[in-house]
N, C-alpha and C. Protein backbone atom coordinates (compact mmCIF):
# COMPACT_ATOMS: atom_id res chain seq x y z
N UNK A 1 84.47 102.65 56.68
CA UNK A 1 84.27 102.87 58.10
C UNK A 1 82.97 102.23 58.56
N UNK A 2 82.06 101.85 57.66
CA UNK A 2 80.53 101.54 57.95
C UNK A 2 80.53 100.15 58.24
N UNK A 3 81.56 99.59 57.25
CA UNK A 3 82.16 98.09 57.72
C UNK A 3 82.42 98.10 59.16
N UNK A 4 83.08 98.65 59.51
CA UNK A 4 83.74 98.30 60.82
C UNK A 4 82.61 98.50 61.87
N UNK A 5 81.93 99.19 62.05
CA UNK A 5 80.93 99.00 63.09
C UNK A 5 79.60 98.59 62.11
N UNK A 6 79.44 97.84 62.66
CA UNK A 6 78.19 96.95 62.25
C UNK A 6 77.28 97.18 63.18
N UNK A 7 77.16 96.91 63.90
CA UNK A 7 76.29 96.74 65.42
C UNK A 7 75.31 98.12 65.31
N UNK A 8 74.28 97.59 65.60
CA UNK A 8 73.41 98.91 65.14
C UNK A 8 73.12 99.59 66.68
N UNK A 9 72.37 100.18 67.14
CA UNK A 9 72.47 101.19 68.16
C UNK A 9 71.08 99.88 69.01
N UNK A 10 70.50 99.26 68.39
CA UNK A 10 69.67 98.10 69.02
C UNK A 10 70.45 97.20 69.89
N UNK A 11 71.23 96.52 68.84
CA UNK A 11 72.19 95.69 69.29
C UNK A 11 73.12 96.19 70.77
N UNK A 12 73.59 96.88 70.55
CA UNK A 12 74.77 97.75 71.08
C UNK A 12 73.53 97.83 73.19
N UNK A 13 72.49 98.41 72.91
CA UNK A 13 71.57 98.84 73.76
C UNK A 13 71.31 96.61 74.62
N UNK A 14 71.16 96.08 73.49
CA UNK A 14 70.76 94.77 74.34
C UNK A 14 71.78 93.86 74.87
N UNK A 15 73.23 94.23 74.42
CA UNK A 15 74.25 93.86 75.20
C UNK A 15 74.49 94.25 76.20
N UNK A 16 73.93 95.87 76.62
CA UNK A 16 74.25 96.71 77.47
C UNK A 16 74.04 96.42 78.81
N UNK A 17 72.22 95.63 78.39
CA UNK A 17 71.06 94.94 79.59
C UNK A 17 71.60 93.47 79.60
N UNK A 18 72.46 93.15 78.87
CA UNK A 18 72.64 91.25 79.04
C UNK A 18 73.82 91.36 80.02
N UNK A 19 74.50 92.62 80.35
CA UNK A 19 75.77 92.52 81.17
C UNK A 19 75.29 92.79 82.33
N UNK A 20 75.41 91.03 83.35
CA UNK A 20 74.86 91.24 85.02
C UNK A 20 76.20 92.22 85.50
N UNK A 21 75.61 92.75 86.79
CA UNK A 21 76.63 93.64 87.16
C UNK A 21 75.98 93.23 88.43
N UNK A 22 76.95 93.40 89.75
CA UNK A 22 76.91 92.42 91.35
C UNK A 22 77.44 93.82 91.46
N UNK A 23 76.67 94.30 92.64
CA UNK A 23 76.53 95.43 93.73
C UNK A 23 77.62 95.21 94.57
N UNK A 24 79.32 96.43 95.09
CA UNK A 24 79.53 96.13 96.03
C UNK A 24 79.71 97.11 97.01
N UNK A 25 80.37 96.98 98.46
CA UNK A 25 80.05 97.78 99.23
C UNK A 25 81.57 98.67 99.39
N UNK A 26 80.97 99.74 99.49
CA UNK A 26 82.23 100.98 99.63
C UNK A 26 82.98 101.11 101.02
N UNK A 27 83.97 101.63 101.49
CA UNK A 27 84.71 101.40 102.13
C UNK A 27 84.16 102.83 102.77
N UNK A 28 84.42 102.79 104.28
CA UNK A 28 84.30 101.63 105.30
C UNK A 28 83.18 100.95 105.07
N UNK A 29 82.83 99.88 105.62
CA UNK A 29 81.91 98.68 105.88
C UNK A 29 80.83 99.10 106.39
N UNK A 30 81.40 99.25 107.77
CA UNK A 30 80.11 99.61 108.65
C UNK A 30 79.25 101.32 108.18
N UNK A 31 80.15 102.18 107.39
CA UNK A 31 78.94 102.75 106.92
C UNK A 31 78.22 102.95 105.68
N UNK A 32 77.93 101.45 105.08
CA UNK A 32 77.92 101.54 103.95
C UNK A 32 76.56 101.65 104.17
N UNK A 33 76.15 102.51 102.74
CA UNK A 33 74.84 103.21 102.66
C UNK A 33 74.13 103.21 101.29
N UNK A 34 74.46 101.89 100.68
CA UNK A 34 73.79 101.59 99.53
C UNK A 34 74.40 102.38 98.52
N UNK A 35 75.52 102.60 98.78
CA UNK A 35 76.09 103.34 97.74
C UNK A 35 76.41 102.19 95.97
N UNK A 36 76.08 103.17 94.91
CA UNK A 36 75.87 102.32 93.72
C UNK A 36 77.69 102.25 92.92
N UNK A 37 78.17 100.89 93.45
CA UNK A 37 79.14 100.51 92.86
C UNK A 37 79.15 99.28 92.25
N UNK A 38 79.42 99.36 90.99
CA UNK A 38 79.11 98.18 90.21
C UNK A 38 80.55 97.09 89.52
N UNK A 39 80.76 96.16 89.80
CA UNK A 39 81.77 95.51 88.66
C UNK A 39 80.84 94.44 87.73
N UNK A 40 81.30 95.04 86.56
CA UNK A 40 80.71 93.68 85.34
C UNK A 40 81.07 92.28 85.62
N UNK A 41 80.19 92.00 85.61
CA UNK A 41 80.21 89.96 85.50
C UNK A 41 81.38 89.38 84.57
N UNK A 42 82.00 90.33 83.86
CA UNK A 42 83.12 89.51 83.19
C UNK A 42 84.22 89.45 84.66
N UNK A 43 84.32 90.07 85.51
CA UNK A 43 85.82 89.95 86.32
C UNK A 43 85.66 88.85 87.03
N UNK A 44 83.98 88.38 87.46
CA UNK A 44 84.17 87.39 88.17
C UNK A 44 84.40 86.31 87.75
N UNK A 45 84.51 85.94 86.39
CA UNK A 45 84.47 84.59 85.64
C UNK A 45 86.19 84.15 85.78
N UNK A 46 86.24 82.83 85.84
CA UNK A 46 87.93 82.66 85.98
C UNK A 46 88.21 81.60 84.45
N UNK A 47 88.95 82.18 83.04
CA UNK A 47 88.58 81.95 82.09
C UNK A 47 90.13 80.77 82.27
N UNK A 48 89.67 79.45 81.59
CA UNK A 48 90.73 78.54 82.11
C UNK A 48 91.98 78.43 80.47
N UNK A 49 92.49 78.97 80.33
CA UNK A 49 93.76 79.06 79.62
C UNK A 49 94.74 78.43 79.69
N UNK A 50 95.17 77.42 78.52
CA UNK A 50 96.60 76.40 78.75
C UNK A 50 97.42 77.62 77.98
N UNK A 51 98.51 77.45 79.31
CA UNK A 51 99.31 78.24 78.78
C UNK A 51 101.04 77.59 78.77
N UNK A 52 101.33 77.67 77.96
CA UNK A 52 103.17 76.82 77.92
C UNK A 52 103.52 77.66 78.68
N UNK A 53 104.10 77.24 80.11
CA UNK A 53 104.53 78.57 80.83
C UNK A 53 106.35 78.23 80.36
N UNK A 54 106.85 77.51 80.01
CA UNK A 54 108.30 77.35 80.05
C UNK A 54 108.88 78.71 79.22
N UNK A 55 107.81 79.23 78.08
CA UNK A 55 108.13 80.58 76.81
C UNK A 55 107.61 81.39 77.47
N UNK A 56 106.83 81.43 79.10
CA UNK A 56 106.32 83.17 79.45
C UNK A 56 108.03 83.17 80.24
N UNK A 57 107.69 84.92 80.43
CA UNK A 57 109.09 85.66 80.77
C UNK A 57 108.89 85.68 81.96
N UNK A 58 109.96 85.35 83.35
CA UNK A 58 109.43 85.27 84.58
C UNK A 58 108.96 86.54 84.84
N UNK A 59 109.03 87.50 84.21
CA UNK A 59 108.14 88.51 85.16
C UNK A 59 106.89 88.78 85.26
N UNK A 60 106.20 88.23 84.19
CA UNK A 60 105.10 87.78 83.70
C UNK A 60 104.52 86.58 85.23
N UNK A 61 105.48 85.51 85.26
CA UNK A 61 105.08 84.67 86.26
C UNK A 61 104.71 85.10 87.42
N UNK A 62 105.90 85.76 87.87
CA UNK A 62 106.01 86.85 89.35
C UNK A 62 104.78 87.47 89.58
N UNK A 63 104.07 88.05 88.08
CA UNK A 63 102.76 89.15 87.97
C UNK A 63 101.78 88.28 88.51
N UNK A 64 101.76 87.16 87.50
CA UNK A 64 100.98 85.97 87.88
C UNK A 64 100.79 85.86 89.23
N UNK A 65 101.55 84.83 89.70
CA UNK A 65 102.03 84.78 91.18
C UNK A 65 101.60 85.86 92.39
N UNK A 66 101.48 86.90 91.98
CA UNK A 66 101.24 87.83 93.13
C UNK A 66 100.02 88.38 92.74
N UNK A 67 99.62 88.26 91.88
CA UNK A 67 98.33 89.45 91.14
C UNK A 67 97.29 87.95 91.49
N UNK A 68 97.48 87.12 90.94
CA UNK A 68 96.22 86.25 90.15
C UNK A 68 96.02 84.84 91.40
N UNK A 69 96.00 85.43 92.58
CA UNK A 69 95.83 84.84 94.09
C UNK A 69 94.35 83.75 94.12
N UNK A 70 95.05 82.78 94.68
CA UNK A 70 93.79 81.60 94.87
C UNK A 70 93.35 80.86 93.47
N UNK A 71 94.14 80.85 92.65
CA UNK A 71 93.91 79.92 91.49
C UNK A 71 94.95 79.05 90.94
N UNK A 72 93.91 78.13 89.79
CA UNK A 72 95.02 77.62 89.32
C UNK A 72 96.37 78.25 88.28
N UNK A 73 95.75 79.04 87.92
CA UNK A 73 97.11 79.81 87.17
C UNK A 73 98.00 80.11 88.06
N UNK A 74 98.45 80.86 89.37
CA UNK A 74 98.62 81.19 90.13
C UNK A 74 99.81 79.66 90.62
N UNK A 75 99.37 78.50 90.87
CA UNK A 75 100.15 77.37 91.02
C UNK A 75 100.78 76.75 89.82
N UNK A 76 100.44 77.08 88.78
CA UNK A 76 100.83 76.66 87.71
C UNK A 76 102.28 77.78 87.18
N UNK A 77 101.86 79.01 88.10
CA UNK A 77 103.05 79.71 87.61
C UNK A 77 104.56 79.68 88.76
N UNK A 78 103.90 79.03 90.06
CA UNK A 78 104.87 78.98 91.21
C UNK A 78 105.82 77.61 90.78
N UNK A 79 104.67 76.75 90.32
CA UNK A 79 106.07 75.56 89.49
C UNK A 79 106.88 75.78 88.74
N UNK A 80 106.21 76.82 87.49
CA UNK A 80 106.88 77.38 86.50
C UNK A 80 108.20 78.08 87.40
N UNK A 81 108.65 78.90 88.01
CA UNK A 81 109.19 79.65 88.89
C UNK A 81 110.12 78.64 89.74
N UNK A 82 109.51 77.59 90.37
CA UNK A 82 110.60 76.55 90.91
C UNK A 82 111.46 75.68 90.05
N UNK A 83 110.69 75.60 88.36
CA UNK A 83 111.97 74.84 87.58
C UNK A 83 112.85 75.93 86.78
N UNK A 84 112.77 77.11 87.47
CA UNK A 84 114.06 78.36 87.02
C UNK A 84 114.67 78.41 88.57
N UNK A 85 114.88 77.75 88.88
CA UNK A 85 115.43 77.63 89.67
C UNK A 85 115.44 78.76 90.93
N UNK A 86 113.93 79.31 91.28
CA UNK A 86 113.58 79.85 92.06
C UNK A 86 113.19 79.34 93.45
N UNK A 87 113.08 79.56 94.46
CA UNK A 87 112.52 79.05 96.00
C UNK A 87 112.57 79.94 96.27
N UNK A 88 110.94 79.40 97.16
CA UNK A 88 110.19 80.71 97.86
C UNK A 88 110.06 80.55 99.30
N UNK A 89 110.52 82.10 99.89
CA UNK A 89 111.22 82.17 101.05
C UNK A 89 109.79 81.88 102.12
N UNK A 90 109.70 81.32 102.95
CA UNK A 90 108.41 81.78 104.00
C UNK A 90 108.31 82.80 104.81
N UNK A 91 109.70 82.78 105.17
CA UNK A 91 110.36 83.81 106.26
C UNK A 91 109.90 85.30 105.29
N UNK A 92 110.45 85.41 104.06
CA UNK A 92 110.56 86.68 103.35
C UNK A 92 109.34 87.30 102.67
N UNK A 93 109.02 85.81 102.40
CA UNK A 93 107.41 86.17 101.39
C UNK A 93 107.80 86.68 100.28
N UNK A 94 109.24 86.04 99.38
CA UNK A 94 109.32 86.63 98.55
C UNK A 94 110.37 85.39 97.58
N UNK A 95 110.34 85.48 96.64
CA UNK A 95 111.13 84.62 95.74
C UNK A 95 112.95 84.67 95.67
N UNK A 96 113.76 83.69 96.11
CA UNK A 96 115.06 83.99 96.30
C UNK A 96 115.67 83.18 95.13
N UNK A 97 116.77 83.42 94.33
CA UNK A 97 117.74 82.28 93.84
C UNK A 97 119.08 82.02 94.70
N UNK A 98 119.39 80.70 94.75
CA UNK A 98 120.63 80.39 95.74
C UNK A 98 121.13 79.64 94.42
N UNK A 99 122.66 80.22 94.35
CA UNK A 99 123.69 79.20 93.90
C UNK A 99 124.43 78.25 94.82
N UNK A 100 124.72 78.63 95.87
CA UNK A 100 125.34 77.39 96.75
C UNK A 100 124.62 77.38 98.04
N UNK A 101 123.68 76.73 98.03
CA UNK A 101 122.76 76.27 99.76
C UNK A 101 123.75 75.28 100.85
N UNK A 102 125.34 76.08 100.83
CA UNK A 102 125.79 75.28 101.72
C UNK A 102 126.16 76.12 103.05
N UNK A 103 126.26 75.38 104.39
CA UNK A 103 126.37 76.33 105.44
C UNK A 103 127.62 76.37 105.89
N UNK A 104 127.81 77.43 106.78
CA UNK A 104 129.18 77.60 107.27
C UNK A 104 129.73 79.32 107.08
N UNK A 105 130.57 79.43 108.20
CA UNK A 105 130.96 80.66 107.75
C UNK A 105 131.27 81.75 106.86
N UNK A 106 130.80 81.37 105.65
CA UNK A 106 131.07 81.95 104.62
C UNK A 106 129.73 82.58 103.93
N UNK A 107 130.12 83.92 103.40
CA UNK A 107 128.50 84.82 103.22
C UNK A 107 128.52 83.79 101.54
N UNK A 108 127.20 84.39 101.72
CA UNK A 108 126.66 83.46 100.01
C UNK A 108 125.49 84.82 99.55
N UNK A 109 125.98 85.30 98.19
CA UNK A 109 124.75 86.31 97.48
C UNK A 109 124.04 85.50 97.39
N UNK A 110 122.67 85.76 97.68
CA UNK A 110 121.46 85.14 96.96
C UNK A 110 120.53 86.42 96.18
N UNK A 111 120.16 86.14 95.07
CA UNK A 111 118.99 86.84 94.52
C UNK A 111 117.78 86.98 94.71
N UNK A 112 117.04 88.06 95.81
CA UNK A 112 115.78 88.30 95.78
C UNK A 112 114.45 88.81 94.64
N UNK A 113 113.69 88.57 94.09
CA UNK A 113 112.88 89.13 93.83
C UNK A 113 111.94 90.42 95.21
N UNK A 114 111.84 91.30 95.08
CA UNK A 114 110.76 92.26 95.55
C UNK A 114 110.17 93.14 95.09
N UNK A 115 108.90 92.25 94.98
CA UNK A 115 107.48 92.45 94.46
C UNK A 115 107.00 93.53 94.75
N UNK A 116 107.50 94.38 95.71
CA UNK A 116 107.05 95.84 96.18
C UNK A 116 107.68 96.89 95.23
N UNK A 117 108.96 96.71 94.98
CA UNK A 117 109.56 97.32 93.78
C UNK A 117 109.97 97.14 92.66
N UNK A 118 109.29 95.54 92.42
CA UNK A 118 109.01 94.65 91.38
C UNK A 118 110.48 94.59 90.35
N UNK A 119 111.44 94.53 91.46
CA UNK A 119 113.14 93.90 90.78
C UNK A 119 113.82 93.24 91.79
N UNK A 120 114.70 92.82 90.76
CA UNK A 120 115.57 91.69 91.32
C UNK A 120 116.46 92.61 92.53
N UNK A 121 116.95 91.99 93.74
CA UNK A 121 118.28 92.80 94.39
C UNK A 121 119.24 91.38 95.18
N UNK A 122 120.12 91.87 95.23
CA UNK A 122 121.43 91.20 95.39
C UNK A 122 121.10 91.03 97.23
N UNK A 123 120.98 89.85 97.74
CA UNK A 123 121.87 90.19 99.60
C UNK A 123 122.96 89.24 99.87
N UNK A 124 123.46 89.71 101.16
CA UNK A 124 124.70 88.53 101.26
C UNK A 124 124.15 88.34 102.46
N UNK A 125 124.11 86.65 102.55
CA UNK A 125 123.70 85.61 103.67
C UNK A 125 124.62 85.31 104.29
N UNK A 126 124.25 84.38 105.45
CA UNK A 126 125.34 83.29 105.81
C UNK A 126 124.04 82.19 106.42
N UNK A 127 123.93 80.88 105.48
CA UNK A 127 123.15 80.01 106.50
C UNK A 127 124.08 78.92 107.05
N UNK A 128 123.09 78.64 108.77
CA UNK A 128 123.71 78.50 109.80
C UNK A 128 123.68 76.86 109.22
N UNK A 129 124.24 75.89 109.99
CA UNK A 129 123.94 74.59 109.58
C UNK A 129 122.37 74.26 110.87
N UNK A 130 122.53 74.58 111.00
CA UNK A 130 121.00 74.22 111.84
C UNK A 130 119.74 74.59 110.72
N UNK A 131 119.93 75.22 110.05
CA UNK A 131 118.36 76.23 108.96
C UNK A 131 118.91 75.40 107.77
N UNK A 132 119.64 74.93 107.55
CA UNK A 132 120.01 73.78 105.93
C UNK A 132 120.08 72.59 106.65
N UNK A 133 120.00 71.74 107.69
CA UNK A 133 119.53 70.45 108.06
C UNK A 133 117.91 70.57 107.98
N UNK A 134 117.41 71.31 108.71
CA UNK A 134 116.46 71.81 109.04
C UNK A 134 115.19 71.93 107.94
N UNK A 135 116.09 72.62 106.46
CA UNK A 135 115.35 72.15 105.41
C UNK A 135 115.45 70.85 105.02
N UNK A 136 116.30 70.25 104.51
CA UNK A 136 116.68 69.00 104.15
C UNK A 136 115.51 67.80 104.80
N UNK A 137 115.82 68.15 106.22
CA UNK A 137 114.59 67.11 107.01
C UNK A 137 113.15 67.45 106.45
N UNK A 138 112.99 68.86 106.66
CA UNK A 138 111.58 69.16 106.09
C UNK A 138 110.64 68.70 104.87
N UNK A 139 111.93 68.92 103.72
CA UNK A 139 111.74 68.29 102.58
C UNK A 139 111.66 66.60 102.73
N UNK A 140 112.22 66.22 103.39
CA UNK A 140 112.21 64.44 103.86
C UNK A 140 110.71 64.31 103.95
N UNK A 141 110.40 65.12 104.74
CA UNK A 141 109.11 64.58 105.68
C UNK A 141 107.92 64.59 104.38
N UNK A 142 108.12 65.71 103.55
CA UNK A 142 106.91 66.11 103.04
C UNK A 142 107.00 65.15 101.67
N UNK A 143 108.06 64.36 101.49
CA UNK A 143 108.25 63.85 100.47
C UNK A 143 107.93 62.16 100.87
N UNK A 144 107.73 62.28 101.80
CA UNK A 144 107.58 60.48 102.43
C UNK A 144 106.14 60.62 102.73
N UNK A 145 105.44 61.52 103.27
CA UNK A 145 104.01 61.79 103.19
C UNK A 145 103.70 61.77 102.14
C-alpha cells in the first residue's frame, strides 16, 4: 500500500499552490458580491486529441456536438455525423436522417435525434417541392463559392 502513494504530504501541499484557480461570478450578475467561486485551470485548457472518429459511437458524437461548443472537436464530430448519413436541421436545431428527400404528396419518416431527451424518435413529413429545390439551389450556391 506504501507503494502506491508515494507523494509525501510536501509534495501533495505544492501541487495544491501550483493549481491557478480564476475567480467567477455567482448568479445574478448585478449582485455579485465577491462571492469565492473557484474553477481549476485544468477546465480552461482545450487539450487537442486525434481522435478516429469513424470507431466513436454516434452518441458519443451527438455528446460531442452539443456538450463541447465552439471547438474543434465539436466540427470534427458534425462531419463525423454527416458521413452517417446525418443532416442537421436549422429549422429544428436538431439532427435528422432522411431515406428519401423526395417531394410530393407522399409522407416520408425521417429520424430525429433529441438532444433534450437524448434519443432517437420517428416523424412523418411531407416536403413541399418548393423546400427540396430550395435546398438543392442552396447547396449550389455554397458549393460554387
Amino acid at each position: 500500500m506504501e507503494d502506491i502513494v508515494s507523494e509525501s504530504s510536501d509534495e501533495i501541499m505544492g501541487i495544491k499552490e501550483s493549481l491557478e484557480c480564476r475567480e467567477l461570478p455567482s448568479f445574478p450578475l448585478f449582485d455579485y458580491n465577491n462571492t469565492c467561486t473557484f474553477l481549476p485551470r485544468c477546465y480552461d485548457i482545450n487539450v487537442n486529441v486525434d481522435i478516429n472518429f469513424n470507431k466513436v459511437h454516434e452518441d458519443t458524437l451527438f455528446y460531442i456536438f452539443y456538450n463541447i461548443t465552439g471547438s474543434d472537436i465539436q466540427i470534427k464530430a458534425y462531419i463525423a455525423l454527416l458521413k452517417r448519413d446525418y443532416k442537421y436541421s436549422i429549422i429544428l436545431q436538431q439532427f435528422i436522417q432522411v431515406n428519401n428527400m423526395e417531394y410530393g404528396e407522399r409522407e416520408i419518416e425521417i429520424e430525429v435525434f433529441d438532444h433534450i431527451n437524448w434519443k432517437k424518435e420517428k416523424k412523418i413529413i411531407i416536403f413541399d417541392k418548393i423546400f427540396v429545390e430550395n435546398l438543392k439551389t442552396k447547396a449550389n450556391e455554397v458549393l460554387v463559392k
